[in-house]
C-alpha atoms as a PDB file:
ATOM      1  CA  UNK A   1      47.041  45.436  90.226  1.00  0.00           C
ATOM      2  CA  UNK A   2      50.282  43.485  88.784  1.00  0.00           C
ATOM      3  CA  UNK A   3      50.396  45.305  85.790  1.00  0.00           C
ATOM      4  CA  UNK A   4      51.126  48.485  87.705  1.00  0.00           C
ATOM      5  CA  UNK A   5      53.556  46.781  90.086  1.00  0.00           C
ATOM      6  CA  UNK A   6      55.478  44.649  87.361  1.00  0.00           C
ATOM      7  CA  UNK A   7      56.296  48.023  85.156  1.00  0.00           C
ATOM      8  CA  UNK A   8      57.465  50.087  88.435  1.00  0.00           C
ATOM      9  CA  UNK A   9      59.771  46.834  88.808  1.00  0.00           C
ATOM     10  CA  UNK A  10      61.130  46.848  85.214  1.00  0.00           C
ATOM     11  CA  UNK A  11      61.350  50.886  85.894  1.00  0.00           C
ATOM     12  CA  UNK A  12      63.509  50.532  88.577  1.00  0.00           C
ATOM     13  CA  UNK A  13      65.858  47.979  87.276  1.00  0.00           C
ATOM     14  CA  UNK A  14      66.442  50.289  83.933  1.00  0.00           C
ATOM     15  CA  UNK A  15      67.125  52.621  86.763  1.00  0.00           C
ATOM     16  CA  UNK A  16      69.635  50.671  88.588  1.00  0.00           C
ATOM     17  CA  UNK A  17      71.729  49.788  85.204  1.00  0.00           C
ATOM     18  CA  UNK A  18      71.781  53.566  84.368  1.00  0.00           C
ATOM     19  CA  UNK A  19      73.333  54.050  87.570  1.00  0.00           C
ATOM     20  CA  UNK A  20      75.771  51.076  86.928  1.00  0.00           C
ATOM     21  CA  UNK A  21      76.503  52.626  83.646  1.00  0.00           C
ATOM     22  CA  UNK A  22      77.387  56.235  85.422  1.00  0.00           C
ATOM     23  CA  UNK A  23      78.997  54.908  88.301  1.00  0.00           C
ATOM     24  CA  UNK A  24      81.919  53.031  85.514  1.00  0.00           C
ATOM     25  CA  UNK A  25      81.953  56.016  83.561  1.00  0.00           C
ATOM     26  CA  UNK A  26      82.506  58.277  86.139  1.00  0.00           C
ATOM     27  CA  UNK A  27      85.085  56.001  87.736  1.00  0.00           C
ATOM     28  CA  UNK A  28      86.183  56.383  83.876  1.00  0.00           C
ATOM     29  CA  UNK A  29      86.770  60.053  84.685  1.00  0.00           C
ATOM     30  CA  UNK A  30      88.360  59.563  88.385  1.00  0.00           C
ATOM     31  CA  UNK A  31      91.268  57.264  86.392  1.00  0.00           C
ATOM     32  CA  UNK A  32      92.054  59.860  83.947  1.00  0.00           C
ATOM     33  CA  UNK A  33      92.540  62.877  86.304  1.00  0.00           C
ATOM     34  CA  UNK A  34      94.748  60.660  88.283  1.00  0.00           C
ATOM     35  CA  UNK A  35      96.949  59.825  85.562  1.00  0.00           C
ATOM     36  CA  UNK A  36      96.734  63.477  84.210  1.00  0.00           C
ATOM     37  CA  UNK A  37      95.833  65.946  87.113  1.00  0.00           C
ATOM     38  CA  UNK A  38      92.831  67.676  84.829  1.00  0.00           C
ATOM     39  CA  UNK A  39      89.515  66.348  83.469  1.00  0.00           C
ATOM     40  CA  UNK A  40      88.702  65.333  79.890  1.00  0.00           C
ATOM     41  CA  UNK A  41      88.408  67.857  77.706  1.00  0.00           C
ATOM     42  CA  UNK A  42      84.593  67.976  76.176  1.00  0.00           C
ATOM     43  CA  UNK A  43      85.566  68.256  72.710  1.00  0.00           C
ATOM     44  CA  UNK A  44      89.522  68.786  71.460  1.00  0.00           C
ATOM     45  CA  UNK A  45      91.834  68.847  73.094  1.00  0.00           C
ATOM     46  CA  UNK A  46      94.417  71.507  71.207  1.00  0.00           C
ATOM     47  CA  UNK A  47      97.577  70.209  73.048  1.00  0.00           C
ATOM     48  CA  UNK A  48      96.710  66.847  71.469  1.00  0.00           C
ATOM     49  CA  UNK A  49      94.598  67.079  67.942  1.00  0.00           C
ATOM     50  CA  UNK A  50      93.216  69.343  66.143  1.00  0.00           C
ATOM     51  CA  UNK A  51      90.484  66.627  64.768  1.00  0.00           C
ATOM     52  CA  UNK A  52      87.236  66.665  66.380  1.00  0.00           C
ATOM     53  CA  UNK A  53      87.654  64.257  69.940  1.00  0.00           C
ATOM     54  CA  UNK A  54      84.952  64.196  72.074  1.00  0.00           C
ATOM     55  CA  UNK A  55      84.912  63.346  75.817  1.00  0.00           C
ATOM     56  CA  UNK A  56      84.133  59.760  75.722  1.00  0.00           C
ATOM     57  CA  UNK A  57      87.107  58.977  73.230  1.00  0.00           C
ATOM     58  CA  UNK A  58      89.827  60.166  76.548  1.00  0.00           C
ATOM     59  CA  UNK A  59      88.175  57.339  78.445  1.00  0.00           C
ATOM     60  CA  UNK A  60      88.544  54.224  76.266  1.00  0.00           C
ATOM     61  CA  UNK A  61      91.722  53.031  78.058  1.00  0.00           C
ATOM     62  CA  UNK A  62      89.616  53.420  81.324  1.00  0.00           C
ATOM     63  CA  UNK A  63      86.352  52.597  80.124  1.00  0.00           C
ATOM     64  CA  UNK A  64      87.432  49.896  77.538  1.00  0.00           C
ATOM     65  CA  UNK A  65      84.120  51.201  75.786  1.00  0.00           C
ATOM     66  CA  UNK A  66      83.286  53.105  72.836  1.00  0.00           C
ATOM     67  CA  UNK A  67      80.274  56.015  72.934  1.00  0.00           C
ATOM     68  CA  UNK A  68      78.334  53.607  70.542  1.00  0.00           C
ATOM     69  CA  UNK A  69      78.646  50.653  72.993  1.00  0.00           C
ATOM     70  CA  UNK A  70      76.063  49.810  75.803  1.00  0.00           C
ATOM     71  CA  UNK A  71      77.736  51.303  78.709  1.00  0.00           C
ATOM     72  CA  UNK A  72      76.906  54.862  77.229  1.00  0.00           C
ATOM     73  CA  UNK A  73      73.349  53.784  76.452  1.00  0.00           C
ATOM     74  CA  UNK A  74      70.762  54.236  79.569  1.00  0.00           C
ATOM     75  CA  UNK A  75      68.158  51.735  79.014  1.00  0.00           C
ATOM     76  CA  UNK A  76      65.299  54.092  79.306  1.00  0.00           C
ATOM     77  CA  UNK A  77      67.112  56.170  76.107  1.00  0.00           C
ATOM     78  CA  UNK A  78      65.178  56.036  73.051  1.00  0.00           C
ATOM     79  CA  UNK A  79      67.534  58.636  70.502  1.00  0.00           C
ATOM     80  CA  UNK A  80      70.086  57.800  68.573  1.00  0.00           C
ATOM     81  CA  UNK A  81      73.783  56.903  69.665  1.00  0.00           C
ATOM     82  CA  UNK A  82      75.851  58.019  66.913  1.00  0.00           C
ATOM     83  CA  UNK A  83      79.289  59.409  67.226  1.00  0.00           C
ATOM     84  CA  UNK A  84      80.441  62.738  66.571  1.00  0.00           C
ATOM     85  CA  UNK A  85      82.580  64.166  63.671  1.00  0.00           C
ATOM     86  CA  UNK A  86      83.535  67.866  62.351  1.00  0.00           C
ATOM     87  CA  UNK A  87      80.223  68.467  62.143  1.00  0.00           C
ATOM     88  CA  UNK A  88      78.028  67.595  65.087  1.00  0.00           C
ATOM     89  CA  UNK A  89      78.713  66.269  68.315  1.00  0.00           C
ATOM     90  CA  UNK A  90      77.598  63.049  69.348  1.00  0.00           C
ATOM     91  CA  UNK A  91      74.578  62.239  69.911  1.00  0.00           C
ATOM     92  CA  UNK A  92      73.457  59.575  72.891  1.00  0.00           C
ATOM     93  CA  UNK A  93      72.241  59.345  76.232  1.00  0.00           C
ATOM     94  CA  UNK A  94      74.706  60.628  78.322  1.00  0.00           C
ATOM     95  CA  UNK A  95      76.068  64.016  79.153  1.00  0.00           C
ATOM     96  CA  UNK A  96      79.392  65.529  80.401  1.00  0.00           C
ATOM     97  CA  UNK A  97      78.667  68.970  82.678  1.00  0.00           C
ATOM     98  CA  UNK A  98      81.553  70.945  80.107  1.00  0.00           C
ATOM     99  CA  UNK A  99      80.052  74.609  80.719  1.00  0.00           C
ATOM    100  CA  UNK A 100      78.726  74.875  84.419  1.00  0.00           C
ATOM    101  CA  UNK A 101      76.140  77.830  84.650  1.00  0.00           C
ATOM    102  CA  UNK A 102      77.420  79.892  81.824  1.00  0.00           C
ATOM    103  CA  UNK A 103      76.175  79.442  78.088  1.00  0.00           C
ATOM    104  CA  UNK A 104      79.117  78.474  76.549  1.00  0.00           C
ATOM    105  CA  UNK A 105      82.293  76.513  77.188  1.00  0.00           C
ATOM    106  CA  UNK A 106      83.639  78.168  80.206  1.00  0.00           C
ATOM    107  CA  UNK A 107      86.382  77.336  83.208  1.00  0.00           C
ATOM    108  CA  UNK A 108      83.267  76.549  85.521  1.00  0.00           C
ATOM    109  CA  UNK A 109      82.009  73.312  84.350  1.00  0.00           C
ATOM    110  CA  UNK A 110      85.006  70.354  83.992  1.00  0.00           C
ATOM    111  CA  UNK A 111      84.962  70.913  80.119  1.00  0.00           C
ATOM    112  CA  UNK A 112      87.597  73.426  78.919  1.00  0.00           C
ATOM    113  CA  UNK A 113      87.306  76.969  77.705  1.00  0.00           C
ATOM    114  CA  UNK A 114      88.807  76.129  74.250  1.00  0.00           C
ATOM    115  CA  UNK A 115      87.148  73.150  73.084  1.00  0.00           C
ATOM    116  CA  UNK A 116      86.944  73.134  69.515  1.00  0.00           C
ATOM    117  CA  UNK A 117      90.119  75.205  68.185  1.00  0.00           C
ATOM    118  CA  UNK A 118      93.727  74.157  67.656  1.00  0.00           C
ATOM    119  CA  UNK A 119      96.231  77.605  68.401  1.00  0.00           C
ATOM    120  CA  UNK A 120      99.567  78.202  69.070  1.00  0.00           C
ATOM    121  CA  UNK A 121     101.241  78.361  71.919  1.00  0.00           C
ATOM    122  CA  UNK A 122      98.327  75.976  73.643  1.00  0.00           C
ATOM    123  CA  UNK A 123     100.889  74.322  76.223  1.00  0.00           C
ATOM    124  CA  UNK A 124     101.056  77.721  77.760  1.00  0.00           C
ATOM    125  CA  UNK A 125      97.517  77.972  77.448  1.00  0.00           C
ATOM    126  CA  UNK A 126      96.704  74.583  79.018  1.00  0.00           C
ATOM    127  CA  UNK A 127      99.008  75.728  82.126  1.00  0.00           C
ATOM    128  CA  UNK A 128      97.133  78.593  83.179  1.00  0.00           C
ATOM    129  CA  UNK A 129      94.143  76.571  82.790  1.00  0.00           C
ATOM    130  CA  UNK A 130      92.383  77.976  80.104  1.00  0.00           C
ATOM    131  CA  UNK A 131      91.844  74.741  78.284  1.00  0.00           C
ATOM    132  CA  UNK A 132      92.238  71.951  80.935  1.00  0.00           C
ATOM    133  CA  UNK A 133      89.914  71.722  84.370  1.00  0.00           C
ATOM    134  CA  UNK A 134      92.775  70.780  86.990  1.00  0.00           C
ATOM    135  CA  UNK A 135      91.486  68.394  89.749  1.00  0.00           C
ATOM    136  CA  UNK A 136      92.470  71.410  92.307  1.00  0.00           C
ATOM    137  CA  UNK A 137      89.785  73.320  91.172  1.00  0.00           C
ATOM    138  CA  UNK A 138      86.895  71.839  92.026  1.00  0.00           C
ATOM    139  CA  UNK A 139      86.156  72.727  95.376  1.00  0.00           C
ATOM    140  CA  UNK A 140      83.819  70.503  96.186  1.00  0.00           C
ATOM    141  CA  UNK A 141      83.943  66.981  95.115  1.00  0.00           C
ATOM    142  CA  UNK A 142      80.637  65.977  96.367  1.00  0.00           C
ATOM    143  CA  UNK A 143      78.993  68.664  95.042  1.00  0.00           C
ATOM    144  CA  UNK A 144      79.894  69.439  91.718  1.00  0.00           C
ATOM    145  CA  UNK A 145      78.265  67.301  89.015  1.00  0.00           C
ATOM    146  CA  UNK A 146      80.002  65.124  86.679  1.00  0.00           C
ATOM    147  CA  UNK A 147      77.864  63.433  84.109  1.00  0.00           C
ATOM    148  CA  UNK A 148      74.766  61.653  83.574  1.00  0.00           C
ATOM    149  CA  UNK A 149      71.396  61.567  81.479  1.00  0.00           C
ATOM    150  CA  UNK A 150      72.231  64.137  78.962  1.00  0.00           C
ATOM    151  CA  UNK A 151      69.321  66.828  78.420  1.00  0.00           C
ATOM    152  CA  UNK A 152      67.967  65.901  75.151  1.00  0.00           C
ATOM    153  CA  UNK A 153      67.483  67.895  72.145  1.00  0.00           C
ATOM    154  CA  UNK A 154      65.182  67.994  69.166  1.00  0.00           C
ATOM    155  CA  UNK A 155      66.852  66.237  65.832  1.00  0.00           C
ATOM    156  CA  UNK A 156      65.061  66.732  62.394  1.00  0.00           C
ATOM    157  CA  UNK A 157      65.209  63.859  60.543  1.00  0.00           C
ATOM    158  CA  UNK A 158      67.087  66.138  57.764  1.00  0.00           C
ATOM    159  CA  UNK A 159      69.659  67.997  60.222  1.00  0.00           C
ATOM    160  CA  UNK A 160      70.417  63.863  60.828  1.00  0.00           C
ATOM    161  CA  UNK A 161      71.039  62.883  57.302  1.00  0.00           C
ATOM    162  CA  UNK A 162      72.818  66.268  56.852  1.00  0.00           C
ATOM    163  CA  UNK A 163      75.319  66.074  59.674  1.00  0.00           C
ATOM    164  CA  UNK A 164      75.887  61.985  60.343  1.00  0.00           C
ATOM    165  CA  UNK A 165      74.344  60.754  56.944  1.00  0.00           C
ATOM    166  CA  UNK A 166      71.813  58.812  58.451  1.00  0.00           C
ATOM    167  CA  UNK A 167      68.305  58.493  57.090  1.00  0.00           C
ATOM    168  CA  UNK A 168      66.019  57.999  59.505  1.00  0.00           C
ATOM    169  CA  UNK A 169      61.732  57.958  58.937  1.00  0.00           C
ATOM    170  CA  UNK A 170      60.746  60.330  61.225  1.00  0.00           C
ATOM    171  CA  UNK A 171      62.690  63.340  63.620  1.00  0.00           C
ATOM    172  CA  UNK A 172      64.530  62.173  66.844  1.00  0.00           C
ATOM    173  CA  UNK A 173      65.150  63.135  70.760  1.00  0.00           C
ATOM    174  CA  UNK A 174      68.321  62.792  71.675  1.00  0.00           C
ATOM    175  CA  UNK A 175      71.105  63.974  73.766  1.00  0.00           C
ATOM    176  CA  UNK A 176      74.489  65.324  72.334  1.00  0.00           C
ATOM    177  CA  UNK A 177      76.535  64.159  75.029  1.00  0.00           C
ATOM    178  CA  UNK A 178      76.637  67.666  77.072  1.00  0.00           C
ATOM    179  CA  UNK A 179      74.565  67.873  80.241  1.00  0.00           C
ATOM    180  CA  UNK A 180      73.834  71.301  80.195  1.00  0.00           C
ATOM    181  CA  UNK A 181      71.457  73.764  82.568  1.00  0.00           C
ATOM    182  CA  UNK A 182      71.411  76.890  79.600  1.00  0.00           C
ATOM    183  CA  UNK A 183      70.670  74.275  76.683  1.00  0.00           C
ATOM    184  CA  UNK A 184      68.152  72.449  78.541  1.00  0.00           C
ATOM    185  CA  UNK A 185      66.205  75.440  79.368  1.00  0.00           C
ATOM    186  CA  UNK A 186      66.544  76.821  75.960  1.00  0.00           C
ATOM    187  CA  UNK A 187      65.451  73.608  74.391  1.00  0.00           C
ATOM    188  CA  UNK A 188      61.715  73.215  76.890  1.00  0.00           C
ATOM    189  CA  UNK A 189      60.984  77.184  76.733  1.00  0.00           C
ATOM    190  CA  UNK A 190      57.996  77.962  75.239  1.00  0.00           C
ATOM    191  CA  UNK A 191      57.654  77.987  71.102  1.00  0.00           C
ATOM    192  CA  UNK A 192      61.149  76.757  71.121  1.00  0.00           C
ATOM    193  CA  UNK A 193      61.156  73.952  67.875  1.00  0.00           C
ATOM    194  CA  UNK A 194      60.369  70.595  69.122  1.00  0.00           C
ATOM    195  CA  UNK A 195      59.458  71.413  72.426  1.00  0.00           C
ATOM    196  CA  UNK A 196      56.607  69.323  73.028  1.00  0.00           C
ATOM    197  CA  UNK A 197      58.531  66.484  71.842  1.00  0.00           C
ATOM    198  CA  UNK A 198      61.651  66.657  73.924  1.00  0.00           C
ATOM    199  CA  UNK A 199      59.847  67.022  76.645  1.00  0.00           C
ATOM    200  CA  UNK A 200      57.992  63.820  76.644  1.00  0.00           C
ATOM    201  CA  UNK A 201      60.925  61.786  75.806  1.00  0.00           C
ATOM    202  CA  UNK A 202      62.454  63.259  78.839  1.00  0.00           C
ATOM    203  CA  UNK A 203      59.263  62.341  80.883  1.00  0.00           C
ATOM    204  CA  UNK A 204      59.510  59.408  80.281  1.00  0.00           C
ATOM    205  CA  UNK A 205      62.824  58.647  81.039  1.00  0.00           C
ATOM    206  CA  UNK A 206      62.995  57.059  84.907  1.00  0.00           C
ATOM    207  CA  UNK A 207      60.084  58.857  85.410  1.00  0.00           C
ATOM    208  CA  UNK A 208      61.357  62.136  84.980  1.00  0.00           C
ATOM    209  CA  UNK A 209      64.374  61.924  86.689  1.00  0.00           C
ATOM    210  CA  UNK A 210      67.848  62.496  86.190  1.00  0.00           C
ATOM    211  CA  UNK A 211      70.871  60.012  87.379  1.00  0.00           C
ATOM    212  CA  UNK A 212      74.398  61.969  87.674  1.00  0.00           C
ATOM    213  CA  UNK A 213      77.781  60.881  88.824  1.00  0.00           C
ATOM    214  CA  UNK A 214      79.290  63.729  90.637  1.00  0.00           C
ATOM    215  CA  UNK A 215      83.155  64.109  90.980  1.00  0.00           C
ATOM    216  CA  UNK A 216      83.915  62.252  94.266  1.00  0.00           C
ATOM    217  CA  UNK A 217      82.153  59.451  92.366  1.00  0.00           C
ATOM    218  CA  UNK A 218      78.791  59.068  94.493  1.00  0.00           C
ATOM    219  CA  UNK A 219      75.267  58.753  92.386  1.00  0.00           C
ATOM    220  CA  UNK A 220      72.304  60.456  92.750  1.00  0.00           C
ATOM    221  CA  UNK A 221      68.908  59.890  91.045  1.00  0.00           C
ATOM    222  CA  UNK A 222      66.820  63.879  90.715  1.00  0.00           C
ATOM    223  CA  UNK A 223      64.073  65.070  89.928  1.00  0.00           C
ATOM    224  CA  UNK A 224      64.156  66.919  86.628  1.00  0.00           C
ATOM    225  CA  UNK A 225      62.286  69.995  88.580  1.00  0.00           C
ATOM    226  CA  UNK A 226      65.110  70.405  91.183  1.00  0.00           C
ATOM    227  CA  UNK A 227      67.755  69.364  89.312  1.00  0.00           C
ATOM    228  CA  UNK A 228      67.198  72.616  86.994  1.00  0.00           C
ATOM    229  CA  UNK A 229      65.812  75.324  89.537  1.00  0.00           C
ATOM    230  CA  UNK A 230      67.785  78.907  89.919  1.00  0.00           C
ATOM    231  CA  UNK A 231      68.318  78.380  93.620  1.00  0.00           C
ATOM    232  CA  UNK A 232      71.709  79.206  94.592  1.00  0.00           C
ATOM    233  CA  UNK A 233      72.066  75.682  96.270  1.00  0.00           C
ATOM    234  CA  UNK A 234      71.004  74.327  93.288  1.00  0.00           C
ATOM    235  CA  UNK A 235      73.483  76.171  90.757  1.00  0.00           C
ATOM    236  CA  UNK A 236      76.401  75.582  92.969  1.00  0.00           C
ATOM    237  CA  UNK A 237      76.602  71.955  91.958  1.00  0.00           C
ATOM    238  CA  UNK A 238      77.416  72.990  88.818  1.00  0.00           C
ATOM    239  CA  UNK A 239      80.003  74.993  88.950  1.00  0.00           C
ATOM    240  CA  UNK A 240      83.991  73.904  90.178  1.00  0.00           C
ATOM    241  CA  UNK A 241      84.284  76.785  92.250  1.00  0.00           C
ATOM    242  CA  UNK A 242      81.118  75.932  94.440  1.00  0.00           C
ATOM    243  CA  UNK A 243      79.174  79.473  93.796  1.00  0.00           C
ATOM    244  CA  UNK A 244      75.973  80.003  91.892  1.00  0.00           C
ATOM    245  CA  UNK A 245      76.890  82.478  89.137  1.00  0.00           C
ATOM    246  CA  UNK A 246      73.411  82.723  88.542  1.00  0.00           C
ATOM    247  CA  UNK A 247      74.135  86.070  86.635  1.00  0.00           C
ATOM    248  CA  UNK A 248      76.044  83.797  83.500  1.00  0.00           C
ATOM    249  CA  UNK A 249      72.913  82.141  82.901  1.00  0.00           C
ATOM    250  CA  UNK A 250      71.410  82.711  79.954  1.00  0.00           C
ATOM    251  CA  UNK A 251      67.824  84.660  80.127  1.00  0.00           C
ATOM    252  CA  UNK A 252      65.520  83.314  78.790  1.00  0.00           C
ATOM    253  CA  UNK A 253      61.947  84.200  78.667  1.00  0.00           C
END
């Protein structure tokens, strides 16, 4: 009878230093829009670069922490951390909520619409808030999701050596620092590649839960189950503007 009762201990406390970890990230996040009014940008930031800079990079001088270093590692995270170039996006354990409900980089999530191009004219842009998420538009503080456990994906171990030149012996599960409802249910629908295997990593990952920060800086630990339904009180927390938009969901079958 120990056995069972010493691993739901050790469970818990990988638990409780994931939500450390979130909690100083997120509080990561708070700093910079105070000092700049919008949230990080997921990727680039046009205004800024027009190199590949991913979320995590615009909170080093709040963070003092790099994506490879242990405060973006969840204990209970067993892909690879490995940072992102022009090629792939990181890959780690946790996950910015960029997009909201819709598919792709959108103004509903705190990510940006433009993410990955550099343009003309982008200060004009970044004022009508096409690139930048200001802090005004999220409605609901306590109810809009932030970051946390990043859904994972399938890796082949030759996509791996391709796009970050590491050779690993066998594929991967990891996340690529998004959180992301439309991925997520891509990646675990039937005969999608790697399907079996990303969803036993995830299983097994505080017991099949999700932590998240959400933007007023409160933590919650969820159930993957509800954390993912197509309720409208469920979808809301996605998105800034505190409506479900189920319609910009991708279908899948």
């Amino acid at each position: 009878m120990l056995v069972p009762s010493l691993a739901r201990a050790q469970s818990k406390a990988r638990e409780t230093q994931c939500k450390g970890n979130v909690r100083q990230i997120g509080l990561g996040i708070a700093m910079h829009v105070a000092d700049y009014d919008y949230y990080p940008v997921y990727n680039v930031d046009p205004t800024l670069s027009s190199a590949n800079t991913f979320w995590p990079t615009a909170l080093e001088p709040y963070t003092s922490m790099r994506w490879t270093n242990k405060l973006y590692t969840c204990p209970d995270y067993r892909g690879l951390s490995v940072n992102g170039n022009d090629e792939g996006a990181p890959l780690g354990s946790y996950g910015y909520n960029a997009n909201g409900t819709k598919f792709t980089p959108s103004e509903l999530g705190l990510g940006g619409v433009l993410t990955k191009v550099a343009i003309e004219d982008s200060e004009d842009l970044a004022e009508q808030n096409m690139l930048r998420i200001k802090e005004s538009k999220v409605i609901s503080p306590a109810n809009m999701i932030a970051l946390g456990d990043a859904h994972l994906i399938w890796s082949p171990k030759s996509l791996t050596l391709e796009l970050y030149g590491i050779n690993l012996p066998k594929d991967n599960y990891s996340g690529m620092g998004l959180l992301d409802i439309n991925s997520r249910n891509a990646v675990e629908q039937q005969g999608w590649p790697g399907r079996d295997g990303v969803i036993k990593a995830t299983l097994k990952r505080h017991n099949a839960r999700y932590v998240l920060a959400f933007c007023d800086g409160h933590i919650e630990s969820i159930p993957r189950d509800r954390l993912f339904q197509k309720t409208d009180d469920s979808l809301k927390r996605w998105n800034n503007d505190h409506e479900p938009h189920k319609d910009l969901l991708n279908r899948f079958p």
